[in-house]
Protein backbone atom coordinates (compact mmCIF):
# COMPACT_ATOMS: atom_id res chain seq x y z
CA UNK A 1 59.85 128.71 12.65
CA UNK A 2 63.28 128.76 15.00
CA UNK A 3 65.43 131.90 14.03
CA UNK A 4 68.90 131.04 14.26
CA UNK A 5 70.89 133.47 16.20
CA UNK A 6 74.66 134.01 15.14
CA UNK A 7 76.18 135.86 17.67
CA UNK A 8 80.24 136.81 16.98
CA UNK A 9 82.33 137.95 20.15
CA UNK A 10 85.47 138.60 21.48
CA UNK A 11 87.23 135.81 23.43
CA UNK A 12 87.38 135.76 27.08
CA UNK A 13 90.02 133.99 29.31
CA UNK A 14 86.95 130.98 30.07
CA UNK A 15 87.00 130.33 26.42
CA UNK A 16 90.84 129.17 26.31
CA UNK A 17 89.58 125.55 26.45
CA UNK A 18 87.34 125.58 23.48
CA UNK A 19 90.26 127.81 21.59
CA UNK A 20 92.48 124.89 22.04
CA UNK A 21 89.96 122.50 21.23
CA UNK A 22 89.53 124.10 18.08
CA UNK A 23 92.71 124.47 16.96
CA UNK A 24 93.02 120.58 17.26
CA UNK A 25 89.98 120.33 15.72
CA UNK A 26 91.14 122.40 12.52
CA UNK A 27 94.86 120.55 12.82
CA UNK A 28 93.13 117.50 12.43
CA UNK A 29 90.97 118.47 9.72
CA UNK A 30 94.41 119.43 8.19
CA UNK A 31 96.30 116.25 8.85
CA UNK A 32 98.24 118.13 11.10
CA UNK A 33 96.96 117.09 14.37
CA UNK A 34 100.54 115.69 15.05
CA UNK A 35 102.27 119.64 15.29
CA UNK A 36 99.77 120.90 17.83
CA UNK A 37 102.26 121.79 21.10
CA UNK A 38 100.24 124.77 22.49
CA UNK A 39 98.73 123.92 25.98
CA UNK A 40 95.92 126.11 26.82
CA UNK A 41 98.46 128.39 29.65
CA UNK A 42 100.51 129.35 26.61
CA UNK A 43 97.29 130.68 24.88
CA UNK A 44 96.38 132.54 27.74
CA UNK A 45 99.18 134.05 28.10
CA UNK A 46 100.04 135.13 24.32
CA UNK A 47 95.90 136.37 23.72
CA UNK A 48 95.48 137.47 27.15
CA UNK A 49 98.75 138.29 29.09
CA UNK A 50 100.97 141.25 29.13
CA UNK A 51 102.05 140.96 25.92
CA UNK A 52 98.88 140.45 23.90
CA UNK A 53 100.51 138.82 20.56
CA UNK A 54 96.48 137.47 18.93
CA UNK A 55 93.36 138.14 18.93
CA UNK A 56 90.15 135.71 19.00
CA UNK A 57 86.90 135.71 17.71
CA UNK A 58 84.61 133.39 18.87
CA UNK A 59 81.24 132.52 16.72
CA UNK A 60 77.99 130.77 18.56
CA UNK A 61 75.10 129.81 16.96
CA UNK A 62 71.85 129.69 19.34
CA UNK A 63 74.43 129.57 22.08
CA UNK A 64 76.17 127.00 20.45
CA UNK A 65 80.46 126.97 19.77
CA UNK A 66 80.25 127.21 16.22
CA UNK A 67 83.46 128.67 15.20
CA UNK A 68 86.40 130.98 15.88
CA UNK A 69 89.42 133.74 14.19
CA UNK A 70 92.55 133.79 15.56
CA UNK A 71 94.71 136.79 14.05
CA UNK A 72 97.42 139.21 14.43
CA UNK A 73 98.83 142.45 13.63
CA UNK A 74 101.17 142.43 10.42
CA UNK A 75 102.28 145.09 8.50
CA UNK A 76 103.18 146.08 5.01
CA UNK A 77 106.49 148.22 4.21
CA UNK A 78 105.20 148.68 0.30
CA UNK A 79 101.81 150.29 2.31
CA UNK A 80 103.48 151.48 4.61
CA UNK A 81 100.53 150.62 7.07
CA UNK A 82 99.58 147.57 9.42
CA UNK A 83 97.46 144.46 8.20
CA UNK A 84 95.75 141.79 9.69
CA UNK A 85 96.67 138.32 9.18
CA UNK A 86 94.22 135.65 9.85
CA UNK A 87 96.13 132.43 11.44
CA UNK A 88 93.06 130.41 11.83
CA UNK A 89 89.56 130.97 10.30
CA UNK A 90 87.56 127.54 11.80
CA UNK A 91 83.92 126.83 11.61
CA UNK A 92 83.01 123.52 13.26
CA UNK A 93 81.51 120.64 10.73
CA UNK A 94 78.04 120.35 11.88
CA UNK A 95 77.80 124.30 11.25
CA UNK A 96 79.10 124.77 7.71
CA UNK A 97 77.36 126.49 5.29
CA UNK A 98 75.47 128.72 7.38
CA UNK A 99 77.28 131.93 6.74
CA UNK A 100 79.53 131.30 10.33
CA UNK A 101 82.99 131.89 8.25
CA UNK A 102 82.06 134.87 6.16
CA UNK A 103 80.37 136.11 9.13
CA UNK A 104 83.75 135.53 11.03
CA UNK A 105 85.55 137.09 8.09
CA UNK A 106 83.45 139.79 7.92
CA UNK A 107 84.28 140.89 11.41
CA UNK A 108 87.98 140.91 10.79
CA UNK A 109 87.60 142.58 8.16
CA UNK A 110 85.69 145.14 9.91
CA UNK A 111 88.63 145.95 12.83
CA UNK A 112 90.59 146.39 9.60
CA UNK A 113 88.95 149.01 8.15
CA UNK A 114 88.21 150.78 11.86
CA UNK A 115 92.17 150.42 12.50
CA UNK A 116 92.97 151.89 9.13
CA UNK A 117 94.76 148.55 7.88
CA UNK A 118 95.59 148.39 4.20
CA UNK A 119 95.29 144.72 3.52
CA UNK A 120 93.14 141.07 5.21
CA UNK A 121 95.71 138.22 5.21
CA UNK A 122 95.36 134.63 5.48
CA UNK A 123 96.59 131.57 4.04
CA UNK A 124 95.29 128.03 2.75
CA UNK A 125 96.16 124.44 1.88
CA UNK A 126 96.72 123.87 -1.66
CA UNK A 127 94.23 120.73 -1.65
CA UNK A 128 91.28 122.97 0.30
CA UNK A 129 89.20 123.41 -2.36
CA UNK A 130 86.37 124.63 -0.69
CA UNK A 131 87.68 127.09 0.97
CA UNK A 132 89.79 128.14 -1.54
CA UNK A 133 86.31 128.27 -3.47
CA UNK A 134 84.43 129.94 -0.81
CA UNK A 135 87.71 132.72 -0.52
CA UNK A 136 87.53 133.58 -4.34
CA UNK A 137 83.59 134.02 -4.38
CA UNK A 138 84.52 137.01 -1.99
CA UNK A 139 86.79 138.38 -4.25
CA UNK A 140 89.77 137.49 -2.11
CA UNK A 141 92.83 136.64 -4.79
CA UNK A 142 95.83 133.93 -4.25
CA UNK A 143 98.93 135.03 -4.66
CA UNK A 144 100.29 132.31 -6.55
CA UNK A 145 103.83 134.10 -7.45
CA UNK A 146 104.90 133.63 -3.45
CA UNK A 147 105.80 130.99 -1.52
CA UNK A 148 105.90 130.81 2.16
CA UNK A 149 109.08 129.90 3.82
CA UNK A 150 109.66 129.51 7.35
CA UNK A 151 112.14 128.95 9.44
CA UNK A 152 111.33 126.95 12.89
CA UNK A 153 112.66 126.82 16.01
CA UNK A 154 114.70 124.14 16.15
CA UNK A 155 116.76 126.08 13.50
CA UNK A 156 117.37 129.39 14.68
């Protein structure tokens, strides 16, 4: 019998090409293949570069690119302590339902507790039920009272 090996890491600078494969990947899945500008020397720079702005996790199974976390530092004035906010939680198609995004979770959620963070962040697509399924059997709770704004570029 084959044991399958997960294996979750941090992201080095080779795996910039598979980051922004990913993230096209999960933009498509998302129908929003269509707002993905990023080129793969502005994620070097912003996870790697002087000023480190996110963080990556990257997930292989057997050796395999199965999956990847992209977050950030946040922080909460009610708190009054920092946060982590998950931008991106992706696990490929053909390795779904093997544990690979709890797993990823799991090691977020872990830096959080070692860097003394009061809250795990992340947001979802109203019409994603099964993650939105898969986030509540962890105990994870919408806040359905708040809605996102933002404000792009273009307008500031």
């Amino acid at each position: 019998m084959l044991t399958e090996k997960l294996e979750i890491r941090r992201a080095e600078k080779s795996d910039i090409p598979n980051i922004l494969m990913m993230i096209k990947e999960l933009a498509d899945y998302e129908k929003l293949l269509h707002e993905v500008v990023t080129t793969e020397k502005h994620l070097e720079k912003v996870i790697f570069g002087e000023q480190k702005f996110v963080e990556v996790l990257i997930a292989e199974l057997n050796g395999v690119l199965a999956g990847q976390t992209i977050f950030f530092h946040n922080f909460s004035t009610f708190l009054g302590r920092p946060g982590l906010y998950i931008e991106d939680l992706y696990v490929r198609p053909e390795f779904r339902g093997k544990g690979i995004g709890k797993a990823l979770l799991n090691e977020v959620i872990k830096l959080a507790k070692q860097r003394n963070c009061g809250r795990v962040e992340w947001v979802v697509l109203d019409w994603n039920q099964p993650a939105i399924d898969f986030y509540k059997s962890i105990g994870a709770k919408p806040l359905e009272e708040w809605t996102i704004f933002r404000l792009s570029e273009d307008k500031f």
